[in-house]
PDB file of N, CA and C in Angstrom:
ATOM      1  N   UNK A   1      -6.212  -2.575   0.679  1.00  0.00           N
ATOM      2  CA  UNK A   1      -6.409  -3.991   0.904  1.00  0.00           C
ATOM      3  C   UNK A   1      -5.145  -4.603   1.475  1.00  0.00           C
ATOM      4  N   UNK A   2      -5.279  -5.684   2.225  1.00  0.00           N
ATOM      5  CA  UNK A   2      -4.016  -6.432   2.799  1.00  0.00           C
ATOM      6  C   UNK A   2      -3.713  -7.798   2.016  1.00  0.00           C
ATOM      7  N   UNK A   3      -2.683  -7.158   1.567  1.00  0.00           N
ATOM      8  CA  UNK A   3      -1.802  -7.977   1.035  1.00  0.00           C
ATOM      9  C   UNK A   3      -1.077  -9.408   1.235  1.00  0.00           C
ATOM     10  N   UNK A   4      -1.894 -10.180   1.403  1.00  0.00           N
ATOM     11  CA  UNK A   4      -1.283 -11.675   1.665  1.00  0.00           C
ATOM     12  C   UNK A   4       0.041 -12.239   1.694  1.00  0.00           C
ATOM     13  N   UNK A   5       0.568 -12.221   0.206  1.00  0.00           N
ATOM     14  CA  UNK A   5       1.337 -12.399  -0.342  1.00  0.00           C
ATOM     15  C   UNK A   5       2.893 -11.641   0.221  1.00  0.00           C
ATOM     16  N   UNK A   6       2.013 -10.659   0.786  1.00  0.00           N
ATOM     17  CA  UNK A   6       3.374  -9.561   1.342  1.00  0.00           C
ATOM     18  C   UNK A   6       3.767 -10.122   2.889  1.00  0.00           C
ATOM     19  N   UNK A   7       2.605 -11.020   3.616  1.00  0.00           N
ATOM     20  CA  UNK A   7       3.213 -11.733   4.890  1.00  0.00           C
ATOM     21  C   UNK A   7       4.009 -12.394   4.751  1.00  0.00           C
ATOM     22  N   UNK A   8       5.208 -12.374   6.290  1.00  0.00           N
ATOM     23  CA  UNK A   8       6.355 -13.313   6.141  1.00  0.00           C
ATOM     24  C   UNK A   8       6.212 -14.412   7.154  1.00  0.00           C
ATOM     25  N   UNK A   9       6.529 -14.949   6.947  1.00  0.00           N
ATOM     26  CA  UNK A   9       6.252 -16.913   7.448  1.00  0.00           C
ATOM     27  C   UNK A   9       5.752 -16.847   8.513  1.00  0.00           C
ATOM     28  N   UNK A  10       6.810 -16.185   9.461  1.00  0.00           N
ATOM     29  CA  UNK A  10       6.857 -16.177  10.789  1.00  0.00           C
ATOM     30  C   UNK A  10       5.321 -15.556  11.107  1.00  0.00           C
ATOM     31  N   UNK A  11       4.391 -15.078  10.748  1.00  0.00           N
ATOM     32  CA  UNK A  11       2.967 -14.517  10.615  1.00  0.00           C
ATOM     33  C   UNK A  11       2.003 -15.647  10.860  1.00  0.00           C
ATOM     34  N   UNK A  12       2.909 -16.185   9.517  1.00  0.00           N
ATOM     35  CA  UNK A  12       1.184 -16.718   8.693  1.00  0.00           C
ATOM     36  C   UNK A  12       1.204 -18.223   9.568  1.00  0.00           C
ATOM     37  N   UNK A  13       2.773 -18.654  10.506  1.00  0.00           N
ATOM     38  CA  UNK A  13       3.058 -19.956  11.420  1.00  0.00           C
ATOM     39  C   UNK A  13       2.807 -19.293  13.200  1.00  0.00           C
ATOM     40  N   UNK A  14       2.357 -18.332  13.024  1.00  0.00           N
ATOM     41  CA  UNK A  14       2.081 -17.933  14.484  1.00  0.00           C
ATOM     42  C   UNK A  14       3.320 -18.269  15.479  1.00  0.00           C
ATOM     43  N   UNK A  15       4.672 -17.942  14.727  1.00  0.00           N
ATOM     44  CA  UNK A  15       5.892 -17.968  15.504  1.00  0.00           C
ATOM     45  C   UNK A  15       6.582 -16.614  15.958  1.00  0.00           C
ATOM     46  N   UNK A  16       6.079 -15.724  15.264  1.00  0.00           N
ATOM     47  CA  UNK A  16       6.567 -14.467  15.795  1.00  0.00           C
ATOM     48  C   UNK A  16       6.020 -14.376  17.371  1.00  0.00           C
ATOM     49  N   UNK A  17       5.410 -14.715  18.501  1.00  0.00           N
ATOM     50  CA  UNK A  17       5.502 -14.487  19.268  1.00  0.00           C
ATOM     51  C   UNK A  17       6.598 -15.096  20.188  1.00  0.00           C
ATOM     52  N   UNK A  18       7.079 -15.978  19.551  1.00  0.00           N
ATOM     53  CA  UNK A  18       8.023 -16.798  20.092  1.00  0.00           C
ATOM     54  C   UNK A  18       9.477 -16.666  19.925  1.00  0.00           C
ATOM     55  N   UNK A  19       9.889 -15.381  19.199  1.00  0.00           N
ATOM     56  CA  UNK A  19      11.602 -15.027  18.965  1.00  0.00           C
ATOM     57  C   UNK A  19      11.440 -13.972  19.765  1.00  0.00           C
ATOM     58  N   UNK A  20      12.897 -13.740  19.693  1.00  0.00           N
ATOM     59  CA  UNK A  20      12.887 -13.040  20.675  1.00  0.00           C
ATOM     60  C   UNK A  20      12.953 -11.261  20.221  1.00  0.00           C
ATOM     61  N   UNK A  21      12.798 -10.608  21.060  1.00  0.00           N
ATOM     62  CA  UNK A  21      12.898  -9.097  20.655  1.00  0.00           C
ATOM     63  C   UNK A  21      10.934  -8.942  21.095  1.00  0.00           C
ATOM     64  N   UNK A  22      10.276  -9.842  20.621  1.00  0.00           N
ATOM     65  CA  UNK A  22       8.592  -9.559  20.530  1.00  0.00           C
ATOM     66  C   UNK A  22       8.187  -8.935  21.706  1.00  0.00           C
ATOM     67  N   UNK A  23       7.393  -7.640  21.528  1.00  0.00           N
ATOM     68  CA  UNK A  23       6.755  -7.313  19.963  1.00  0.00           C
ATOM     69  C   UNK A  23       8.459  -6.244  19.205  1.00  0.00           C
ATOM     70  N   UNK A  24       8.025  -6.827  17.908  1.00  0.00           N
ATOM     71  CA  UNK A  24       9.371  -5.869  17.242  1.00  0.00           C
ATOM     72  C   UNK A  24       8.193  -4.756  16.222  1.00  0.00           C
ATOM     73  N   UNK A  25       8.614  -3.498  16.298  1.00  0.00           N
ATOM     74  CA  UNK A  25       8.341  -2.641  15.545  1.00  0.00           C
ATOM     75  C   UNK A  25       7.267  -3.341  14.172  1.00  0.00           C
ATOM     76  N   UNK A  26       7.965  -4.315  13.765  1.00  0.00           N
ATOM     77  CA  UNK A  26       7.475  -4.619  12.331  1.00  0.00           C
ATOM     78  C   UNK A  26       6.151  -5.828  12.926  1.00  0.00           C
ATOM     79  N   UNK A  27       6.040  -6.318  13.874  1.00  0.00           N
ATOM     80  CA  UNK A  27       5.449  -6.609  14.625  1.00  0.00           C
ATOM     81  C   UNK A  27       4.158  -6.067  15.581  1.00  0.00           C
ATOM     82  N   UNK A  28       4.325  -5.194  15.721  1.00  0.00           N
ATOM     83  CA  UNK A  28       2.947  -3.887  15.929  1.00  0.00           C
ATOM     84  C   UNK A  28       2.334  -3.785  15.030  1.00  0.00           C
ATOM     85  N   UNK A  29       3.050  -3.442  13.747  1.00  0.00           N
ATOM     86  CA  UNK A  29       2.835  -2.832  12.659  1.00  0.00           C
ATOM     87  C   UNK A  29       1.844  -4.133  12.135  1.00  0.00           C
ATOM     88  N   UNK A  30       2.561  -5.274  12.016  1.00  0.00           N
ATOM     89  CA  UNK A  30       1.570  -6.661  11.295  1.00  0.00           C
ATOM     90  C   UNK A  30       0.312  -6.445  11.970  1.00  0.00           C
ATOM     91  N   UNK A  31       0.181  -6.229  13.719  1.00  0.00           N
ATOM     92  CA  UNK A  31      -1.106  -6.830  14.380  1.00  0.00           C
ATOM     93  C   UNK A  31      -2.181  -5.532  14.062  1.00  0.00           C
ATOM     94  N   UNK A  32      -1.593  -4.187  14.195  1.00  0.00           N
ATOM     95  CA  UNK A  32      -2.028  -2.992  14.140  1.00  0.00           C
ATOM     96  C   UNK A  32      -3.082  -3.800  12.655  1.00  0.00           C
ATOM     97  N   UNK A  33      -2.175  -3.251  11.480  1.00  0.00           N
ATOM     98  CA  UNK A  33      -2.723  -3.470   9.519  1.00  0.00           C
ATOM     99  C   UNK A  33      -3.742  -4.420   9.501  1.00  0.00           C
ATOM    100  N   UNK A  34      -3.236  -5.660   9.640  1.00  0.00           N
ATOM    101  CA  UNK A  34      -4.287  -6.630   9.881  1.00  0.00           C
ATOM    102  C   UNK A  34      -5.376  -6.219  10.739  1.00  0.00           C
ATOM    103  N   UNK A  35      -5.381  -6.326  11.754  1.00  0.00           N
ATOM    104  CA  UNK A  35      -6.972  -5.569  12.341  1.00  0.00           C
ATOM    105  C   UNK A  35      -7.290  -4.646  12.135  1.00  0.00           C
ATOM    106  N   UNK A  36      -7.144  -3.871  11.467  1.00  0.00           N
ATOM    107  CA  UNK A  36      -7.468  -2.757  10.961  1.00  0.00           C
ATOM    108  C   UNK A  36      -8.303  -3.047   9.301  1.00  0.00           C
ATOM    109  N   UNK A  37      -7.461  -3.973   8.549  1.00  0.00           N
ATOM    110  CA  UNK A  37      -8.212  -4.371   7.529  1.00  0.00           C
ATOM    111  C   UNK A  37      -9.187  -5.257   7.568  1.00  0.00           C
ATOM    112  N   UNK A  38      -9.335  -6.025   9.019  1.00  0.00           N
ATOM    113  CA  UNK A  38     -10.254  -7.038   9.195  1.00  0.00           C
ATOM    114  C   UNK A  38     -11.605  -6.337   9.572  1.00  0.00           C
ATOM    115  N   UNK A  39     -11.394  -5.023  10.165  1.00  0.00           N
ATOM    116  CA  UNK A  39     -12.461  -4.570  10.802  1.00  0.00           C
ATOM    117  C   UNK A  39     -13.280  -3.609  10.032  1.00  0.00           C
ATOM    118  N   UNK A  40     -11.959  -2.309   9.421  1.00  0.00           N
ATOM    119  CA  UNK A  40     -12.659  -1.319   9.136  1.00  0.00           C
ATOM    120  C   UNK A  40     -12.034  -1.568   7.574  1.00  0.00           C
ATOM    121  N   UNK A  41     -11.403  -1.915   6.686  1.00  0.00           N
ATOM    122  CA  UNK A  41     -11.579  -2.252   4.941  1.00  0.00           C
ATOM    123  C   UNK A  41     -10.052  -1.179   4.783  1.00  0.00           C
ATOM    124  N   UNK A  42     -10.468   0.177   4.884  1.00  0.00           N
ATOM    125  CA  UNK A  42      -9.859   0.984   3.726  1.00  0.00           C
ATOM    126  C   UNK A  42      -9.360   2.369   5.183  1.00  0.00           C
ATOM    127  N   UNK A  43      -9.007   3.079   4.598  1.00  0.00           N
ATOM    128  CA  UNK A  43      -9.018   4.356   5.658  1.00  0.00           C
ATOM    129  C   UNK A  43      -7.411   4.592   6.203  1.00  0.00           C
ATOM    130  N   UNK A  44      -7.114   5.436   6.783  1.00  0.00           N
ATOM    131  CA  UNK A  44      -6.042   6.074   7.882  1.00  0.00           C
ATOM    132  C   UNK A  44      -6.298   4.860   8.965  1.00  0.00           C
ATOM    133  N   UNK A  45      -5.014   4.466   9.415  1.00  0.00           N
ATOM    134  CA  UNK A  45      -4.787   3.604  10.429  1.00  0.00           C
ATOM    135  C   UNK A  45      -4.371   4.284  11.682  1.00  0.00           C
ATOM    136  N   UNK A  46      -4.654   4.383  12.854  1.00  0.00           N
ATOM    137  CA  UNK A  46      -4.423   4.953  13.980  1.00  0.00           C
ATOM    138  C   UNK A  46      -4.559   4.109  14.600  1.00  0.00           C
ATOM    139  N   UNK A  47      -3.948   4.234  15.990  1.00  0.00           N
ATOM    140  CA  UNK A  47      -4.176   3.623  17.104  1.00  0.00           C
ATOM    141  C   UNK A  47      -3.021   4.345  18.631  1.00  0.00           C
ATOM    142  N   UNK A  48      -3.191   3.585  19.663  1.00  0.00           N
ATOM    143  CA  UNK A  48      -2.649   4.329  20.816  1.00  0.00           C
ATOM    144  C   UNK A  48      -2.072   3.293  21.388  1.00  0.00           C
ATOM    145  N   UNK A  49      -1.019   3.487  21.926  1.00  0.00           N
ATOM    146  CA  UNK A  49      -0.014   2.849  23.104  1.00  0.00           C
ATOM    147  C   UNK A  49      -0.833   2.093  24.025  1.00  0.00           C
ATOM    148  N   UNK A  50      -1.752   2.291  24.458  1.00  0.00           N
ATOM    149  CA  UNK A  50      -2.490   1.985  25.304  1.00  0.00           C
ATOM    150  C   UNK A  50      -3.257   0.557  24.702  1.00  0.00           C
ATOM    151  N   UNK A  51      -3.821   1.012  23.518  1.00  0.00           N
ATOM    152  CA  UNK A  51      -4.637  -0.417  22.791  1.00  0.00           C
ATOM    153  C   UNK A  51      -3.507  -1.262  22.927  1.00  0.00           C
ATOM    154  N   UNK A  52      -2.028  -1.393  22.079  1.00  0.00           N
ATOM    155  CA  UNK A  52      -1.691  -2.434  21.816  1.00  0.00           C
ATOM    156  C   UNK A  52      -1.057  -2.705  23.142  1.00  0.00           C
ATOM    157  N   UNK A  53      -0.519  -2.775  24.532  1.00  0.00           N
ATOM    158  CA  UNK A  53      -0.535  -2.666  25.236  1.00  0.00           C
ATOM    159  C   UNK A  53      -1.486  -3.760  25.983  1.00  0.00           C
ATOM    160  N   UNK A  54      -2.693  -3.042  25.951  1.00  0.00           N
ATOM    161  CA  UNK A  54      -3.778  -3.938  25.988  1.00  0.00           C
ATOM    162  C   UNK A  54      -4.013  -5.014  25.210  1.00  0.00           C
ATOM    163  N   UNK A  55      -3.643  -4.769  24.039  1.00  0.00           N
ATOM    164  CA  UNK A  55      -3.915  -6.300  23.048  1.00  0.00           C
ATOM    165  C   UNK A  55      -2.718  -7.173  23.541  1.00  0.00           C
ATOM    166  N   UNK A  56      -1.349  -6.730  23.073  1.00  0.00           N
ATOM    167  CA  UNK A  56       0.289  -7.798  23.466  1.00  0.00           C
ATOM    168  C   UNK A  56       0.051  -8.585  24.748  1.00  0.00           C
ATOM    169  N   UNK A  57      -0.218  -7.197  25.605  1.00  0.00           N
ATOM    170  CA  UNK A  57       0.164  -7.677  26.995  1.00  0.00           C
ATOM    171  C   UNK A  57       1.310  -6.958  27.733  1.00  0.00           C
ATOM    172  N   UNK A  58       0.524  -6.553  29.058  1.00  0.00           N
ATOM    173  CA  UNK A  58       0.864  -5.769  30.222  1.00  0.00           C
ATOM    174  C   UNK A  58       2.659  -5.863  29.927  1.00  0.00           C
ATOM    175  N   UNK A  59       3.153  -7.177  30.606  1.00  0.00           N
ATOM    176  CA  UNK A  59       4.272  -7.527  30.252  1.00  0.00           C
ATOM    177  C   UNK A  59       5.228  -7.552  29.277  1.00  0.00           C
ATOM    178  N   UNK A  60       4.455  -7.433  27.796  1.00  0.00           N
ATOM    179  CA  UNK A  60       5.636  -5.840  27.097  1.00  0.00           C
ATOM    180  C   UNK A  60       5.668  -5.051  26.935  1.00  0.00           C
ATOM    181  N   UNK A  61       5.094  -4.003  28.269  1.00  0.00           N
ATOM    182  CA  UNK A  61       5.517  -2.619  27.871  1.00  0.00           C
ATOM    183  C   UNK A  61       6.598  -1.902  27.792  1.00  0.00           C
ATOM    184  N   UNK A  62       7.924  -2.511  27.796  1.00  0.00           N
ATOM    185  CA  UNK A  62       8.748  -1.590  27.907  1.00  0.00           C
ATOM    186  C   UNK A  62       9.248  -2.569  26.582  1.00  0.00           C
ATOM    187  N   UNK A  63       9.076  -3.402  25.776  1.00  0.00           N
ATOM    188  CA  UNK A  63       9.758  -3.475  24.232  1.00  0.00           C
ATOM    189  C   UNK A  63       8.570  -2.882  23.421  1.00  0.00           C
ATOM    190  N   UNK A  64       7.276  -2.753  23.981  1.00  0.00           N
ATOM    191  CA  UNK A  64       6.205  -2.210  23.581  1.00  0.00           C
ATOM    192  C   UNK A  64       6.548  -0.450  22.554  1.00  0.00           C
ATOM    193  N   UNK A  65       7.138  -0.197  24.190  1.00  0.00           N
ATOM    194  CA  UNK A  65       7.002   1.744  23.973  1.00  0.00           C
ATOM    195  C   UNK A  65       8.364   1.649  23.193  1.00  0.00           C
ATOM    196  N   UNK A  66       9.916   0.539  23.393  1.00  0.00           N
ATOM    197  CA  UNK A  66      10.921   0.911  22.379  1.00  0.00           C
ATOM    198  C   UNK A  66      10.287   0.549  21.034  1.00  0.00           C
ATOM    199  N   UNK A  67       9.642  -0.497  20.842  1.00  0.00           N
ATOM    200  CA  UNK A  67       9.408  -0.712  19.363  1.00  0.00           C
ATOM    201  C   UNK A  67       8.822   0.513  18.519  1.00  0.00           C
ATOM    202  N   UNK A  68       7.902   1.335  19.865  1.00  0.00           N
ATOM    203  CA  UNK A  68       7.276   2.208  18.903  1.00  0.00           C
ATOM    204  C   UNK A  68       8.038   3.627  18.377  1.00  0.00           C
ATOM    205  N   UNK A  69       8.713   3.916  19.790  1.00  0.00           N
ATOM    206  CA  UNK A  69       9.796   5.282  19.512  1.00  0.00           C
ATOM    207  C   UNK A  69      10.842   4.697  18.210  1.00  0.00           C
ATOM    208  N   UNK A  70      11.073   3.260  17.780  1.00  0.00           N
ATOM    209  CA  UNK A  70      11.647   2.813  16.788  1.00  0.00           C
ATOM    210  C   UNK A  70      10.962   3.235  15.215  1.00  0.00           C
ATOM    211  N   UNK A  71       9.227   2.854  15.420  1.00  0.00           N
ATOM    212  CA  UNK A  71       8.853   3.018  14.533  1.00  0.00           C
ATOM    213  C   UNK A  71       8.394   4.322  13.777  1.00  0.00           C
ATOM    214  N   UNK A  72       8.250   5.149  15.749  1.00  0.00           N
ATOM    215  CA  UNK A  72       8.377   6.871  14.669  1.00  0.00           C
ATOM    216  C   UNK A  72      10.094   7.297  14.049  1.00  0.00           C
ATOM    217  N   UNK A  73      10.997   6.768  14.313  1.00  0.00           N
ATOM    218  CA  UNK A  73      12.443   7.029  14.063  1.00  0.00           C
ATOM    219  C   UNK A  73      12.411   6.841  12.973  1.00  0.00           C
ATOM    220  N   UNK A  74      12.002   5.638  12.248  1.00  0.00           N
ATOM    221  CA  UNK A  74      12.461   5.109  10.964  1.00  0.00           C
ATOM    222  C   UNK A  74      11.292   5.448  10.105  1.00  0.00           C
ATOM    223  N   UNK A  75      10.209   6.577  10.840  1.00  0.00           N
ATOM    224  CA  UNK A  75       9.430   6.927   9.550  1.00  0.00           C
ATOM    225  C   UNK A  75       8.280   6.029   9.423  1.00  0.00           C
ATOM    226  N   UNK A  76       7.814   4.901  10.091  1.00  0.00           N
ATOM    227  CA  UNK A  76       6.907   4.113   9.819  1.00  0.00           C
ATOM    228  C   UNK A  76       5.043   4.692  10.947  1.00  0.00           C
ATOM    229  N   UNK A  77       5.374   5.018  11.797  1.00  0.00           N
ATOM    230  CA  UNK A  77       4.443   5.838  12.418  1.00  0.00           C
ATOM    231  C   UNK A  77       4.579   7.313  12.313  1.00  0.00           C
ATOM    232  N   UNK A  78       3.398   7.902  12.963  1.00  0.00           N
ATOM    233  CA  UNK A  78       4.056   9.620  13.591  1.00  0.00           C
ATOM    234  C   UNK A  78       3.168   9.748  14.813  1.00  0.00           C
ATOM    235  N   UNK A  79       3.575  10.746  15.511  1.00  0.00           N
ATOM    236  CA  UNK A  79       2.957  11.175  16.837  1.00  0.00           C
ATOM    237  C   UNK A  79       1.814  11.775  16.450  1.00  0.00           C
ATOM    238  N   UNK A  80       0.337  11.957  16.219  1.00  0.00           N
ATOM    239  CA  UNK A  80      -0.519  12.614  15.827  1.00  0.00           C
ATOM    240  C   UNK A  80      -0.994  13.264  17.248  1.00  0.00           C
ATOM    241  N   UNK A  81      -0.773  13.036  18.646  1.00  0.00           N
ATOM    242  CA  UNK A  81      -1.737  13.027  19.501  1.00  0.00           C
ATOM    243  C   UNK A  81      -0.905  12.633  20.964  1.00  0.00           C
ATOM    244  N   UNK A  82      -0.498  13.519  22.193  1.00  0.00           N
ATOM    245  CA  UNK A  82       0.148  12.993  22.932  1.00  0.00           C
ATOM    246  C   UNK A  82      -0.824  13.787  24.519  1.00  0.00           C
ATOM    247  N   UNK A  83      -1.141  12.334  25.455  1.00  0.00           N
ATOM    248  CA  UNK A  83      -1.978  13.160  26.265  1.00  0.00           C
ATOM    249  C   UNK A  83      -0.953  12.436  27.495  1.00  0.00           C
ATOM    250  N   UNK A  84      -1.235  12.801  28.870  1.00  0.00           N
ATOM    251  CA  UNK A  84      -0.841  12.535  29.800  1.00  0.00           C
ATOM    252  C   UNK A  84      -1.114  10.350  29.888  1.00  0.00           C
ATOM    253  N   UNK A  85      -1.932  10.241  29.906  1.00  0.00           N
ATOM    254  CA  UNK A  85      -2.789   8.552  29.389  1.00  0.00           C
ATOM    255  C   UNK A  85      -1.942   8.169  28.507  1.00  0.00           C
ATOM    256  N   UNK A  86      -2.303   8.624  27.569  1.00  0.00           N
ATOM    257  CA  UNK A  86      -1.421   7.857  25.976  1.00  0.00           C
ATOM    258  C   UNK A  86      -1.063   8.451  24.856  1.00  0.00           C
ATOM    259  N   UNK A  87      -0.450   7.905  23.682  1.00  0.00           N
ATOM    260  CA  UNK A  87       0.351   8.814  22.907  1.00  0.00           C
ATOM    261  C   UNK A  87      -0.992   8.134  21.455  1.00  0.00           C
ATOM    262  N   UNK A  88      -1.174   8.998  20.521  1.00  0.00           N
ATOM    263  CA  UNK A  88      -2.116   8.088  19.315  1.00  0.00           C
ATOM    264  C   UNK A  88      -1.144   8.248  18.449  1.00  0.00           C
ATOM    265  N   UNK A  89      -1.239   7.050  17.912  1.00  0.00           N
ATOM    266  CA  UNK A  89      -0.272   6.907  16.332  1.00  0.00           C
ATOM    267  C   UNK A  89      -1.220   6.878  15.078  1.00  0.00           C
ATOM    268  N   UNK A  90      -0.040   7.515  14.143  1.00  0.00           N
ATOM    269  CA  UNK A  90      -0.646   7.092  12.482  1.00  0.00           C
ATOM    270  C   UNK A  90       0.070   6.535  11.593  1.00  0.00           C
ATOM    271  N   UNK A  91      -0.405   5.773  11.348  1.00  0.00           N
ATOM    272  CA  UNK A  91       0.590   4.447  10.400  1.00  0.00           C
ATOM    273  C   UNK A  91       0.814   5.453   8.898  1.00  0.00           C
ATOM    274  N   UNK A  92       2.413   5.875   8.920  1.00  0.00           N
ATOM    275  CA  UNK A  92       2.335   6.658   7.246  1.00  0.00           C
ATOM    276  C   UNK A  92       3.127   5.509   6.215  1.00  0.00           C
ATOM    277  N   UNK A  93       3.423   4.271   6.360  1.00  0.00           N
ATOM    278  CA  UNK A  93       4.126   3.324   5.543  1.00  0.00           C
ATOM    279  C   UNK A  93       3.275   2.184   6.326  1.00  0.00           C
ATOM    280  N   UNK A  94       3.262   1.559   5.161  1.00  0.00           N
ATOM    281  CA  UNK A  94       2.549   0.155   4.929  1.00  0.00           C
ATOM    282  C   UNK A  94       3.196  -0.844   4.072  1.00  0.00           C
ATOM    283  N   UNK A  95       3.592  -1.713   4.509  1.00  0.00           N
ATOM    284  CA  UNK A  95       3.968  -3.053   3.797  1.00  0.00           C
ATOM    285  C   UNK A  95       3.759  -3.792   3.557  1.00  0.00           C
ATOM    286  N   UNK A  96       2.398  -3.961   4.348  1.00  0.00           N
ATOM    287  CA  UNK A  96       1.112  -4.862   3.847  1.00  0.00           C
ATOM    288  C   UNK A  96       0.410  -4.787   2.598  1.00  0.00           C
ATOM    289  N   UNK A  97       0.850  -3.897   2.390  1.00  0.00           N
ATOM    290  CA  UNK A  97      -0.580  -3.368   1.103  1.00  0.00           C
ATOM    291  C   UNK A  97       0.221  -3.402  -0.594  1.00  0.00           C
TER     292      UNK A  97
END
């Protein structure tokens, strides 16, 4: 379940798109959890370079792809899946929850 209580301001005031660095690692991670709990409840979280990309916008792909090589670094994603197209991720830490 997603954790309410565990969002930080900047979320729940729809200002994180507006500092700078966006999208930041912890920032994927919010839009990824959340739609993921809105849609499908419970389960393994995955997704691909390509979706969020498509969701952010064309125009951050290059803090897009650092945020994410950030987030397999520090342990918060992993590479499950790497094709010529796109790379699929799996969310192994959650801070939402």
């Amino acid at each position: 379940m997603f954790n309410t209580s565990k969002i930080k301001l900047k979320y729940i005031l729809g200002m994180h798109k507006d500092m700078p660095g966006y999208p930041t690692g912890e920032d994927i991670l919010y839009f990824i959890i959340k739609r993921h709990y809105e849609k499908e409840g419970t389960g393994e979280i995955t997704f691909t370079d390509n979706f969020v990309v498509k969701k952010l916008g064309q125009e951050y792909l290059d803090t897009i792809i650092g945020s994410l090589n950030s987030l397999v670094h520090d342990g918060y994603v992993n590479v499950t899946r790497e094709t010529k197209d796109s790379t699929t991720y799996k969310v192994l830490k959650n801070d939402f929850i």
